[in-house]
N, C-alpha and C. Protein backbone atom coordinates (compact mmCIF):
# COMPACT_ATOMS: atom_id res chain seq x y z
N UNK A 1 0.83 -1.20 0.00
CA UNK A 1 0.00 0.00 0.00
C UNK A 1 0.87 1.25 0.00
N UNK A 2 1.39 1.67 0.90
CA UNK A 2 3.10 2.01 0.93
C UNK A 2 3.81 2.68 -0.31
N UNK A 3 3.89 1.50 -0.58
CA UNK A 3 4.39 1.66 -2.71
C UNK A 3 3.83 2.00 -3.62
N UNK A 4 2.15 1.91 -3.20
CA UNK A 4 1.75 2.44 -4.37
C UNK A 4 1.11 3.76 -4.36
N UNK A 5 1.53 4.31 -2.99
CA UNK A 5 0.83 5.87 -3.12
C UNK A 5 1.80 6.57 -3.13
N UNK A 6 3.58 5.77 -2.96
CA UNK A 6 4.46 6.83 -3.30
C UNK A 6 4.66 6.94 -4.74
N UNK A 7 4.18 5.59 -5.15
CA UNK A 7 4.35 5.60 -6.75
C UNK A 7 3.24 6.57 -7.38
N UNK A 8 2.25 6.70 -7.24
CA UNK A 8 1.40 7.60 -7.48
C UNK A 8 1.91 9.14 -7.09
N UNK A 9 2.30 9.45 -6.47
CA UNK A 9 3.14 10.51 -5.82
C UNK A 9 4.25 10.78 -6.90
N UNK A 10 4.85 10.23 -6.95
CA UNK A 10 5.95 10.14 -7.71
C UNK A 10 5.41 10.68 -9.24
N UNK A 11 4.54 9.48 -9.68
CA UNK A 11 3.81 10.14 -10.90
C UNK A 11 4.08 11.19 -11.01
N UNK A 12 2.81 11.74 -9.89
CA UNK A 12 2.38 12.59 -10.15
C UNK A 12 2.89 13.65 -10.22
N UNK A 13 4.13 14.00 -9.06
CA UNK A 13 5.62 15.14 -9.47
C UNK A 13 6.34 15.27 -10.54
N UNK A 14 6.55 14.00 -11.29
CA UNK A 14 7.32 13.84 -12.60
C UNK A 14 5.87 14.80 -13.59
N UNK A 15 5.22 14.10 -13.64
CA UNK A 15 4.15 14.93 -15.12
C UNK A 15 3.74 16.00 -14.41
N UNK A 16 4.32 16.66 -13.26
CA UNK A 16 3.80 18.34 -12.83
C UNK A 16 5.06 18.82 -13.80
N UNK A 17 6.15 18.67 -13.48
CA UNK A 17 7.56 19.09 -13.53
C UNK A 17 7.45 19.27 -15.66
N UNK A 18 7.34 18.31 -15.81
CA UNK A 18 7.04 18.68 -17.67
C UNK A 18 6.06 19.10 -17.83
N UNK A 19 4.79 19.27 -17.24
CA UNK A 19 3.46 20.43 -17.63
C UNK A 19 3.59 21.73 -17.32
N UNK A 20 4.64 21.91 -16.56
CA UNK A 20 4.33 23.03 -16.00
C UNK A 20 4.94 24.69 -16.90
N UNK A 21 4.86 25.34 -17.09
CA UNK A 21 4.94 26.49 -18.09
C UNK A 21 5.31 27.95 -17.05
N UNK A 22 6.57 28.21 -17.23
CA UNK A 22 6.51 29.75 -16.49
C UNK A 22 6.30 30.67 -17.52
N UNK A 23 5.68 31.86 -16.42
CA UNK A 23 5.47 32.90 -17.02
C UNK A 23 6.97 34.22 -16.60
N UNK A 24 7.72 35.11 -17.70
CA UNK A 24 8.18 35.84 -17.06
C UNK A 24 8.27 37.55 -17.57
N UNK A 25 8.21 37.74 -16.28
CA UNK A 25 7.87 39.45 -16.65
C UNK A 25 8.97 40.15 -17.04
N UNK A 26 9.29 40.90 -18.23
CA UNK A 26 10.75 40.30 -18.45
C UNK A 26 10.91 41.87 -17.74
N UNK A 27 12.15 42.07 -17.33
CA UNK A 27 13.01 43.13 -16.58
C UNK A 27 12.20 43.19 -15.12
N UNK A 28 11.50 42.46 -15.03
CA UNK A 28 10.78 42.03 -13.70
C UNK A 28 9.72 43.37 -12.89
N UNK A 29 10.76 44.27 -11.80
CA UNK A 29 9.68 45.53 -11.53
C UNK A 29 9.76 46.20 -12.54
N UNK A 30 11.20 46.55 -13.09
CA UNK A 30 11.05 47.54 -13.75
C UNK A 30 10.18 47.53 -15.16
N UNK A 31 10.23 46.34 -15.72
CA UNK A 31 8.88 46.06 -16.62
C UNK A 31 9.91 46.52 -18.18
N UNK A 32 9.25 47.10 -19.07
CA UNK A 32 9.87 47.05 -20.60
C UNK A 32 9.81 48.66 -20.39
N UNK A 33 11.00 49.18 -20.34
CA UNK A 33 11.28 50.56 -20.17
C UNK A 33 13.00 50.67 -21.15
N UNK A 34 13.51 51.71 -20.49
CA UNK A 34 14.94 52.34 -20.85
C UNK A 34 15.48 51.77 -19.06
N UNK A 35 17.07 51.83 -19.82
CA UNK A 35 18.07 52.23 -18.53
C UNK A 35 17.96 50.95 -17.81
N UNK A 36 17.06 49.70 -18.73
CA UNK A 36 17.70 48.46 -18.21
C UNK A 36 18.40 47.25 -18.93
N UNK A 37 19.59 46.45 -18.13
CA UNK A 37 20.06 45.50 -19.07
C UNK A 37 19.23 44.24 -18.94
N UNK A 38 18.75 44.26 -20.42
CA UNK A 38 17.63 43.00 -20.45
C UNK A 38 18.68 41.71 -20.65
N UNK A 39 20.11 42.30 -21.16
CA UNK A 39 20.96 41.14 -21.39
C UNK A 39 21.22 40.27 -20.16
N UNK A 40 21.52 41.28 -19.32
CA UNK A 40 21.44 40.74 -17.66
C UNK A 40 20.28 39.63 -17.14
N UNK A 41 19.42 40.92 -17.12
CA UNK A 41 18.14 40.25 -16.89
C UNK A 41 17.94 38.86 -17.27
N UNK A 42 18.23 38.05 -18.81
CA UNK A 42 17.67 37.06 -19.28
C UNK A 42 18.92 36.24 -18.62
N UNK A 43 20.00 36.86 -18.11
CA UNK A 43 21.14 35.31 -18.13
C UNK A 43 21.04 34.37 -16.70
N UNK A 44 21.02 33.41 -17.25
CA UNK A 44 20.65 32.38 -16.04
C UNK A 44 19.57 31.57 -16.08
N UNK A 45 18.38 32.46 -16.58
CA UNK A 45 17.09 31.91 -16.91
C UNK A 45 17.21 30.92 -17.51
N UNK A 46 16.17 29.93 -17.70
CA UNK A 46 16.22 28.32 -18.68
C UNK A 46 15.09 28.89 -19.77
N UNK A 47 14.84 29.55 -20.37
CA UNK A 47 13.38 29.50 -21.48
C UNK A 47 13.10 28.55 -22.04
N UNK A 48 11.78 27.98 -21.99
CA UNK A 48 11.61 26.95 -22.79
C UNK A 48 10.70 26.81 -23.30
N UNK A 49 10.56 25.92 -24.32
CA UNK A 49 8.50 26.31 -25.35
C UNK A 49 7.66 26.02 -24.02
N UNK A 50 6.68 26.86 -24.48
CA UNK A 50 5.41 26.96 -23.19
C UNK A 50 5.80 28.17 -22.19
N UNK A 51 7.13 28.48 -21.95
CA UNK A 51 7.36 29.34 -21.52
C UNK A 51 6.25 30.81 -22.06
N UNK A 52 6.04 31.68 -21.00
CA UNK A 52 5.53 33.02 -21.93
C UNK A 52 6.38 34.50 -21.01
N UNK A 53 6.29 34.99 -22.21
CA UNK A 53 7.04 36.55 -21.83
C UNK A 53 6.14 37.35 -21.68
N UNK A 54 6.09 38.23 -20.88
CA UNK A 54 5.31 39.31 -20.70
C UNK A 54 5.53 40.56 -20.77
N UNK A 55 5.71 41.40 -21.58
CA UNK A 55 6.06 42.94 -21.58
C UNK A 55 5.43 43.47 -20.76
N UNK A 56 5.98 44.66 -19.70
CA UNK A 56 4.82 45.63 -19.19
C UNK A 56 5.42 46.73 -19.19
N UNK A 57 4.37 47.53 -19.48
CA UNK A 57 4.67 49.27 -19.35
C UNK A 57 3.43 49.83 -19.87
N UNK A 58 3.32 51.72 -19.48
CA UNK A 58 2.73 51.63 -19.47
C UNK A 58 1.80 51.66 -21.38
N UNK A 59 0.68 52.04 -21.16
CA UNK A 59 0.22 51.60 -22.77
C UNK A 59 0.02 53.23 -23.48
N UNK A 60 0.45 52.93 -24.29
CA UNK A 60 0.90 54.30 -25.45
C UNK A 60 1.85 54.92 -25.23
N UNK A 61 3.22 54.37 -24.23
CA UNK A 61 4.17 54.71 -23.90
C UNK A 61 5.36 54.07 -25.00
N UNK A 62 5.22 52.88 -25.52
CA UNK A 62 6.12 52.28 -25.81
C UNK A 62 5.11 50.73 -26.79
N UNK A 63 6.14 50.06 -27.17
CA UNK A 63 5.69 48.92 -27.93
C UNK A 63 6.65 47.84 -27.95
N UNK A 64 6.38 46.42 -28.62
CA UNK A 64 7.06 45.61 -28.58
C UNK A 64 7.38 45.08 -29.84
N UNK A 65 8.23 45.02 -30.86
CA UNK A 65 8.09 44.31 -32.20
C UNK A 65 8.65 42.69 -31.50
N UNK A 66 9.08 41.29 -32.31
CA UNK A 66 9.68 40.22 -32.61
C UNK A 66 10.36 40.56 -34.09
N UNK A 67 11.72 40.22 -34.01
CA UNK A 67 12.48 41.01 -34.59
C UNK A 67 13.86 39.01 -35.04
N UNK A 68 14.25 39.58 -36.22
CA UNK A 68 15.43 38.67 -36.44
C UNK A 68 16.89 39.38 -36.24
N UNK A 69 17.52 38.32 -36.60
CA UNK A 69 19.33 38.86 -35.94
C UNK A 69 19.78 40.33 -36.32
N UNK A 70 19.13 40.79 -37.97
CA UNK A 70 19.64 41.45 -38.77
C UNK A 70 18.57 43.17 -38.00
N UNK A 71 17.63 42.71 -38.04
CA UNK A 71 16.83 43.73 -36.83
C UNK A 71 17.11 44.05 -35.86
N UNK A 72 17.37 43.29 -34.98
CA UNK A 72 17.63 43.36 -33.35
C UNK A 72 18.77 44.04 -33.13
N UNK A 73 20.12 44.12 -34.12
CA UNK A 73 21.18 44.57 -34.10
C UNK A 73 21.11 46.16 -34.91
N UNK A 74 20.23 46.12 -35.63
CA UNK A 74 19.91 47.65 -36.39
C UNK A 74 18.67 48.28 -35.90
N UNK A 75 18.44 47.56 -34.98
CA UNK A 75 17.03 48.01 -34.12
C UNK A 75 15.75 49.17 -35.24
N UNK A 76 15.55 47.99 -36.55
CA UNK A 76 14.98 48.15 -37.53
C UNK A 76 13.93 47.01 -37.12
N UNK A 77 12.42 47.34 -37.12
CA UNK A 77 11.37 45.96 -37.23
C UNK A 77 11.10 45.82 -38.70
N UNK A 78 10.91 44.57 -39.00
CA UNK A 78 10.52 44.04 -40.59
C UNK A 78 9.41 45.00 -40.79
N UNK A 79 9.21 45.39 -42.10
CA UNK A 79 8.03 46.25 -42.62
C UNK A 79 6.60 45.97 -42.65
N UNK A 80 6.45 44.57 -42.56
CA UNK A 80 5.48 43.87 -42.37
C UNK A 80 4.46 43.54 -41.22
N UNK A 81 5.53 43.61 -40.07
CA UNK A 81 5.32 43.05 -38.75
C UNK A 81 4.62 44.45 -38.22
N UNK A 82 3.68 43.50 -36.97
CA UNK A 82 2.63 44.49 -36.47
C UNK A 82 2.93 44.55 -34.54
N UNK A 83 3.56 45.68 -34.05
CA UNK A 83 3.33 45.88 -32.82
C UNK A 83 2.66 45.58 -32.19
N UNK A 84 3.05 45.37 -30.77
CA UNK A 84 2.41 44.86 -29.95
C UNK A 84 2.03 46.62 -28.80
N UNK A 85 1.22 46.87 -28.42
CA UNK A 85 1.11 47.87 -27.58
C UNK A 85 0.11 47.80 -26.47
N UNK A 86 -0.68 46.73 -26.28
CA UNK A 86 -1.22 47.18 -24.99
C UNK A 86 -0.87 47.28 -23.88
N UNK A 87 0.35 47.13 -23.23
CA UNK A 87 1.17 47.44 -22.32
C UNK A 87 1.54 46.32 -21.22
N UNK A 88 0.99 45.30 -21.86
CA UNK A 88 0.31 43.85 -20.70
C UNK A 88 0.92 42.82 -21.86
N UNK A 89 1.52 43.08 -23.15
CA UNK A 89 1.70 42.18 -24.22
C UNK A 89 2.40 40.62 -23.54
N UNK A 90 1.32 39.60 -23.77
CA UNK A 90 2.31 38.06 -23.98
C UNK A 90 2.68 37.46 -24.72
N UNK A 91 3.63 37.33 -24.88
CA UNK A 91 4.09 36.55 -26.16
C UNK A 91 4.51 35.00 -25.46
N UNK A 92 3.82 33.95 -26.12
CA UNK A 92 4.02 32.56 -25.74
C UNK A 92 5.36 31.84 -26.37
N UNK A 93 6.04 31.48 -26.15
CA UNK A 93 7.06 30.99 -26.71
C UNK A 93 7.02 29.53 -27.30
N UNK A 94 6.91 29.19 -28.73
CA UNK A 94 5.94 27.96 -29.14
C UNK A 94 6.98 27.30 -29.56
N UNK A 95 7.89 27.96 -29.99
CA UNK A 95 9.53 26.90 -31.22
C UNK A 95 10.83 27.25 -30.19
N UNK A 96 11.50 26.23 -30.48
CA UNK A 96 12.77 26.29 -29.80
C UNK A 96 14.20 27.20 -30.56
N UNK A 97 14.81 27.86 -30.29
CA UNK A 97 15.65 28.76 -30.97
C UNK A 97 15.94 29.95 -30.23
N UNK A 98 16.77 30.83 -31.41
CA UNK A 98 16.95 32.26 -30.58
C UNK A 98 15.73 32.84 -31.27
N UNK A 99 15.37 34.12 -30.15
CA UNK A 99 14.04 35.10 -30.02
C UNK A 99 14.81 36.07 -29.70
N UNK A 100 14.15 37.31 -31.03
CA UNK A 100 14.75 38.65 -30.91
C UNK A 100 13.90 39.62 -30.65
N UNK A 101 14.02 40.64 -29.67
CA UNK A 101 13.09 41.56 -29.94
C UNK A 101 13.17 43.04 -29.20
N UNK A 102 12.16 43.39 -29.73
CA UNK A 102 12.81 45.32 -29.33
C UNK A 102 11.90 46.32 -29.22
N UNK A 103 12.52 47.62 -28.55
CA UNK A 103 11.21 48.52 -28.75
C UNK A 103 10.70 48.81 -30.08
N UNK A 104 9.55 49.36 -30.06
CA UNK A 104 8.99 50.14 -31.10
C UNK A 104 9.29 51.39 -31.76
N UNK A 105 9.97 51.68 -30.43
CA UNK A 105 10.89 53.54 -30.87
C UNK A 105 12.06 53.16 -30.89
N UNK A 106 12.62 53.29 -32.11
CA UNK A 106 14.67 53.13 -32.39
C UNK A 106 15.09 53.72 -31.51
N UNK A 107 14.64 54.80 -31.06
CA UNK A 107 15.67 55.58 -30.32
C UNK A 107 15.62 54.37 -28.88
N UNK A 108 14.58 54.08 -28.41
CA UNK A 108 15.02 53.17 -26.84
C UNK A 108 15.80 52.05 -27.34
N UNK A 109 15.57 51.79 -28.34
CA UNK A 109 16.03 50.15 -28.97
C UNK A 109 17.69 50.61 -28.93
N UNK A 110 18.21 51.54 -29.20
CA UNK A 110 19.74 51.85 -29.17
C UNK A 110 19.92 52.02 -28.44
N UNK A 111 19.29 52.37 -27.28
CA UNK A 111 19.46 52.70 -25.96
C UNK A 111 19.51 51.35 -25.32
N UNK A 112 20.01 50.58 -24.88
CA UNK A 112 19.52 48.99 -24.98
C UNK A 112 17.86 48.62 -25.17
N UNK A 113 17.18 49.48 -25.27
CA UNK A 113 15.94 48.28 -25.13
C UNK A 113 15.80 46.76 -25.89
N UNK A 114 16.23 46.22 -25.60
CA UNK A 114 16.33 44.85 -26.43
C UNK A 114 16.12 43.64 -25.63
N UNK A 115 15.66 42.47 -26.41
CA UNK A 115 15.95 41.19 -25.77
C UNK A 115 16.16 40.02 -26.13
N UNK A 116 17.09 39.68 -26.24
CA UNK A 116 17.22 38.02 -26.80
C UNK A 116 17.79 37.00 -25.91
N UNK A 117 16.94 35.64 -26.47
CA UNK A 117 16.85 34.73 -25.52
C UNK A 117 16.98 33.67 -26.46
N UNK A 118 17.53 32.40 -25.76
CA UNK A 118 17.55 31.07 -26.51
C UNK A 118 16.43 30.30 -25.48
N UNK A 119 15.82 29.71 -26.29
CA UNK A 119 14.44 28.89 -26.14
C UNK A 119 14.85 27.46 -26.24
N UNK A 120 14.94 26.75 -25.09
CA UNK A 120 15.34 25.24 -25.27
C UNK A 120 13.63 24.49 -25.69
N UNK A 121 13.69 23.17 -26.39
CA UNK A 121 12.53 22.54 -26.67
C UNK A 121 11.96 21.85 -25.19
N UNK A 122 10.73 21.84 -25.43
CA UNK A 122 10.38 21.42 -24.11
C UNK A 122 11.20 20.17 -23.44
N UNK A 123 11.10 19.56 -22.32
CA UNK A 123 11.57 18.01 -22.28
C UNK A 123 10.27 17.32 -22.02
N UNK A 124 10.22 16.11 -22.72
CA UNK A 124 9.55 14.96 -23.02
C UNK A 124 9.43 14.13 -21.43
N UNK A 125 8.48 14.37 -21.35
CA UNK A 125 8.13 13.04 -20.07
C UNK A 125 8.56 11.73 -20.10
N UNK A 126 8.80 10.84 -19.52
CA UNK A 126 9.61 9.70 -19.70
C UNK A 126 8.14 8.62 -19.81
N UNK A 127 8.19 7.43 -21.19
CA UNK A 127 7.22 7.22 -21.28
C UNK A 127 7.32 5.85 -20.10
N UNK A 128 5.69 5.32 -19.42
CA UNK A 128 6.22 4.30 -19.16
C UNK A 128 7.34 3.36 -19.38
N UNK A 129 7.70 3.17 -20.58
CA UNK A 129 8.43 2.02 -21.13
C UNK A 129 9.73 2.12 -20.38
N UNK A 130 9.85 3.61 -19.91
CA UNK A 130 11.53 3.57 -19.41
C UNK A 130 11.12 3.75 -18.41
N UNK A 131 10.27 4.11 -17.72
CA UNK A 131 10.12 3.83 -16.27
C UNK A 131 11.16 2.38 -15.34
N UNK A 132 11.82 2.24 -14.18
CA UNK A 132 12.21 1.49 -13.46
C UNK A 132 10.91 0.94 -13.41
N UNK A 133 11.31 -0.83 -13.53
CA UNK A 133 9.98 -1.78 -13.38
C UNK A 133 9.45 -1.66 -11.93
N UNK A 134 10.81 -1.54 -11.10
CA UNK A 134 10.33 -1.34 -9.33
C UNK A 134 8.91 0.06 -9.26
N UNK A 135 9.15 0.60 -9.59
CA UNK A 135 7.75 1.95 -10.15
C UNK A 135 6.99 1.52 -10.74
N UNK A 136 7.05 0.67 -11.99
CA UNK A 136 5.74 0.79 -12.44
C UNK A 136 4.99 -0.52 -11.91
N UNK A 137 5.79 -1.67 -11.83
CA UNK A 137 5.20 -3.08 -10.68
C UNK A 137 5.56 -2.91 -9.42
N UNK A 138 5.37 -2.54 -8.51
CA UNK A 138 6.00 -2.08 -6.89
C UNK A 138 5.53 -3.48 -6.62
N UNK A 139 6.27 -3.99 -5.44
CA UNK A 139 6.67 -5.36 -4.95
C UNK A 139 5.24 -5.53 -3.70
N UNK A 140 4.18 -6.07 -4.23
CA UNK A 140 2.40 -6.36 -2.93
C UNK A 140 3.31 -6.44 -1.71
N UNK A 141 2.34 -5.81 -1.01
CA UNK A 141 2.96 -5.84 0.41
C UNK A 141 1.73 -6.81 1.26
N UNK A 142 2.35 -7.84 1.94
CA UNK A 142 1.95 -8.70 2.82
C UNK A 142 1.67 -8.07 4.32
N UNK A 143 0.60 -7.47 4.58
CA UNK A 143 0.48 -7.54 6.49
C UNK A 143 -0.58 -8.63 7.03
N UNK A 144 -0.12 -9.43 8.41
CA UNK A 144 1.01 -9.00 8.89
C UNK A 144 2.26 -10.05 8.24
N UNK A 145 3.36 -9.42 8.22
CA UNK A 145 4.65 -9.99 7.10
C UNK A 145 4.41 -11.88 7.35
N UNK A 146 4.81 -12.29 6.80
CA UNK A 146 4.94 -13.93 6.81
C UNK A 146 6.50 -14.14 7.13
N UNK A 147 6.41 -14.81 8.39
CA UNK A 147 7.47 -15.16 9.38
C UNK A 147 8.02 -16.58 8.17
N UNK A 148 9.55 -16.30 8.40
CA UNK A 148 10.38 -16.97 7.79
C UNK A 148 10.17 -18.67 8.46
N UNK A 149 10.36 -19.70 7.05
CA UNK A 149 9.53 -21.40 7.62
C UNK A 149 11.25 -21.60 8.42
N UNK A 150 11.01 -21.90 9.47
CA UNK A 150 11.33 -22.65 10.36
C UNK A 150 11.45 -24.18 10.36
N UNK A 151 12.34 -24.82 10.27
CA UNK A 151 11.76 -26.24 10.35
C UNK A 151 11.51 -26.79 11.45
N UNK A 152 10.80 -27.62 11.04
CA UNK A 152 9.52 -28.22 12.34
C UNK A 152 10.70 -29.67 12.62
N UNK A 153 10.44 -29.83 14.23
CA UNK A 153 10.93 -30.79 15.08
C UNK A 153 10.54 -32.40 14.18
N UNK A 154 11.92 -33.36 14.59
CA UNK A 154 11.58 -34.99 14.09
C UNK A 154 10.52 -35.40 15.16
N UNK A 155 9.58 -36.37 15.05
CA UNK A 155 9.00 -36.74 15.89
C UNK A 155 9.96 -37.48 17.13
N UNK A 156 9.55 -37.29 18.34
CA UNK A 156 10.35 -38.06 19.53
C UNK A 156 9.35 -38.49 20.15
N UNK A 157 9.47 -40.04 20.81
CA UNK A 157 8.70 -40.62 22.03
C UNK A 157 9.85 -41.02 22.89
N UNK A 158 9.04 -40.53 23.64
CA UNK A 158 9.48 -40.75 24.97
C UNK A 158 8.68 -42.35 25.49
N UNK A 159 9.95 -43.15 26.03
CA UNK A 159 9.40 -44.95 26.57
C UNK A 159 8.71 -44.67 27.99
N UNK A 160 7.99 -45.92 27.83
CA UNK A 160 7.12 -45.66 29.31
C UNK A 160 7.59 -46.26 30.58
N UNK A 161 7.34 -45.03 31.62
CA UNK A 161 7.68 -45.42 32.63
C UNK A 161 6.52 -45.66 33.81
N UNK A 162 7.09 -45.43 34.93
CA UNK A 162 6.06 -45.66 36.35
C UNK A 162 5.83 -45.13 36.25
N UNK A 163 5.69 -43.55 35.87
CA UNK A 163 4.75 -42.05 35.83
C UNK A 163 4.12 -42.41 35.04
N UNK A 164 4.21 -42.73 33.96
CA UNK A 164 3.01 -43.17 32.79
C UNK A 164 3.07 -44.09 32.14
N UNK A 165 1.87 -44.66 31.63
CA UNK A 165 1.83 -46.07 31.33
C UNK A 165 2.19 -46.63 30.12
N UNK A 166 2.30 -45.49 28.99
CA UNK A 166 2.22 -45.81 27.54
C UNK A 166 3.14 -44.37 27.14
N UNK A 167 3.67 -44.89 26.26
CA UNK A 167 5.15 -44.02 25.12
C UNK A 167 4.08 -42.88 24.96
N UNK A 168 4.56 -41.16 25.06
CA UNK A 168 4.19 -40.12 24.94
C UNK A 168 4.83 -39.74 23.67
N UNK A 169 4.21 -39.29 22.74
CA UNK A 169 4.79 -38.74 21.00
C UNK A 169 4.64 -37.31 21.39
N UNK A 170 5.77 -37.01 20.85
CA UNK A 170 5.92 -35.28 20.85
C UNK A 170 6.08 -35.01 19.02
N UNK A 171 5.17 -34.13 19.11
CA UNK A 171 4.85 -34.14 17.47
C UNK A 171 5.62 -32.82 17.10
N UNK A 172 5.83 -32.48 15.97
CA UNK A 172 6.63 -32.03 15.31
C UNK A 172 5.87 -30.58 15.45
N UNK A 173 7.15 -29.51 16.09
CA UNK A 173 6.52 -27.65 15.82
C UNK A 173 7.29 -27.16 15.43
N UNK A 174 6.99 -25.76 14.96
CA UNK A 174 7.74 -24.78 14.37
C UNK A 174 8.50 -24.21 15.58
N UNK A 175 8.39 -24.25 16.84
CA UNK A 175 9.15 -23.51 17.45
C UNK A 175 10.11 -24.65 17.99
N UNK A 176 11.38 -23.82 17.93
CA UNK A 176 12.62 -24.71 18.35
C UNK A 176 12.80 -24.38 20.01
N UNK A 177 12.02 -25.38 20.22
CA UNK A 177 11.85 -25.84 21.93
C UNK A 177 12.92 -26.65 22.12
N UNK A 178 13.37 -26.65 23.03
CA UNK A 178 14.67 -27.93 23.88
C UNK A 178 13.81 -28.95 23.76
N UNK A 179 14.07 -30.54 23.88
CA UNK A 179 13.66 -31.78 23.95
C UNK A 179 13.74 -32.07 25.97
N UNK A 180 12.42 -31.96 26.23
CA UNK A 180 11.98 -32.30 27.70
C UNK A 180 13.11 -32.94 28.68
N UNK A 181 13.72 -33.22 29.43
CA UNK A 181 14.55 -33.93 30.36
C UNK A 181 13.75 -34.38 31.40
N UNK A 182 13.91 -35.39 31.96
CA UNK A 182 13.16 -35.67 33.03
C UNK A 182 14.20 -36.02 34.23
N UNK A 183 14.21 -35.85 35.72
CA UNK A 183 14.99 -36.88 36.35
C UNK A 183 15.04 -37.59 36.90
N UNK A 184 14.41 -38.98 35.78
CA UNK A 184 14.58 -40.46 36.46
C UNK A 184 14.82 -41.28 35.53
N UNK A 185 15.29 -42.57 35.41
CA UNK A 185 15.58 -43.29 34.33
C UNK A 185 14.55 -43.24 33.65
N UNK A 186 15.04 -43.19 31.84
CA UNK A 186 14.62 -42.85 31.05
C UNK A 186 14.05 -44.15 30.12
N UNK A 187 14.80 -45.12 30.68
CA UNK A 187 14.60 -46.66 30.21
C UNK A 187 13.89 -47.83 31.22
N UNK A 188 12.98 -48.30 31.89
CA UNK A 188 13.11 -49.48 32.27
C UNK A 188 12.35 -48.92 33.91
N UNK A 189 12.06 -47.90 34.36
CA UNK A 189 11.72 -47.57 35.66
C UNK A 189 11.96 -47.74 36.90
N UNK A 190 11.80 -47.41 37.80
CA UNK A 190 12.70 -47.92 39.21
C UNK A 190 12.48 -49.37 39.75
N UNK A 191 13.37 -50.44 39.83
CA UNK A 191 13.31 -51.30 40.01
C UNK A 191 12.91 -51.72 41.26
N UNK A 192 12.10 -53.21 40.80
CA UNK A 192 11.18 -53.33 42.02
C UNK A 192 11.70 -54.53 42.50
N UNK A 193 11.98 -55.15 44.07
CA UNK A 193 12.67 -56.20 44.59
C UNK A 193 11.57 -57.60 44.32
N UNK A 194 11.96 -58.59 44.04
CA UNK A 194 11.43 -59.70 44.39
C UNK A 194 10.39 -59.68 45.40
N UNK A 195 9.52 -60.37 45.95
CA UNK A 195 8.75 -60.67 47.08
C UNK A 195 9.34 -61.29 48.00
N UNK A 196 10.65 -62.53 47.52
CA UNK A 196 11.35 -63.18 48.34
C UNK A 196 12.53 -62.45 48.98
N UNK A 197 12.87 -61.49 48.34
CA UNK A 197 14.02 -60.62 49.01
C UNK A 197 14.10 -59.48 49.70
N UNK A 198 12.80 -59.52 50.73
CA UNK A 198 12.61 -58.17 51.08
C UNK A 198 12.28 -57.19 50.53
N UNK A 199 12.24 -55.98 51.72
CA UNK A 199 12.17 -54.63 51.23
C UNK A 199 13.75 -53.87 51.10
N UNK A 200 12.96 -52.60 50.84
CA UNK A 200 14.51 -51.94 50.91
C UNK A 200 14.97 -51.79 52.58
């Protein structure tokens, strides 16, 4: 019983640990402004798909493009691409790679506003199949445990004496008892005199 609610337990930490998705606010209080290093900011972090970014600032202050190598470094957005501005922008992180991106005004974007990040692919849950068999068959638990077999006693009789009239069988147990002693002859009983030869 034991085993199988830590195994369930267990499960159940392993498939939290790969479902689980952070969110991060990127430059944290200070939010998507000037006068911070986002290079800083991102190092250390793990990003990974499912991950999501969050721009904040405030709204009609500033914007967010997604930007490639040749952008991010000329803090030019593609002509095509459409800002992000409500001031709350998430961007989900869906592919694994580098992610470029920048303000909306060149001028903050030279100023560092920038951010790039490498996006690792999610990791894969381990399927049963590689599971340790001890986890996925846990070993039934027996209460109360089953006491190790003992071997059981040879039969012994004991011969009859003047205390009793007929051979006593001591039958065979699991518990290793001493074999009885008695103290009087064990063979043949206390000998009795003739009629012609007196007493003792």
């Amino acid at each position: 019983m034991a085993s199988t609610i830590f195994f369930i337990f267990l499960t159940v930490a392993i498939l939290a640990v790969y479902a689980t998705a952070t969110d991060y606010i990127v430059g944290d209080e200070y939010g998507w402004t000037t006068n911070v290093d986002y290079q800083a900011w991102a190092k250390g972090k793990q990003f990974v798909v499912g991950d999501k970014l969050i721009f904040k600032y405030p709204a009609g202050t500033n914007s967010v493009y997604k930007v490639g190598g040749n952008g991010f470094k000329q803090c030019i957005p593609p002509a095509q691409s459409t800002p992000l501005t409500t001031g709350n922008d998430v961007i989900e992180l869906g592919t694994p790679g580098r992610k470029w991106y920048i303000s909306g005004s060149g001028q903050y974007c030279k100023l560092g506003q920038k951010l790039v990040i490498t996006v690792s692919p999610k990791p894969q849950a381990p399927s049963p199949a590689t599971w340790p068999r001890k986890l996925l068959f846990p070993a039934p638990i027996s209460w109360p445990p089953i006491p190790a077999q003992v071997p059981a006693w040879p039969i012994h009789v004991l011969p009859p004496s003047p205390f009793w009239p007929s051979p006593i069988v001591i039958p065979p147990s699991p518990l290793q008892l001493p074999i009885p002693h008695f103290p009087f002859p064990p063979f043949g009983g206390v000998p009795v005199p003739a009629p012609d030869q007196g007493g003792y």
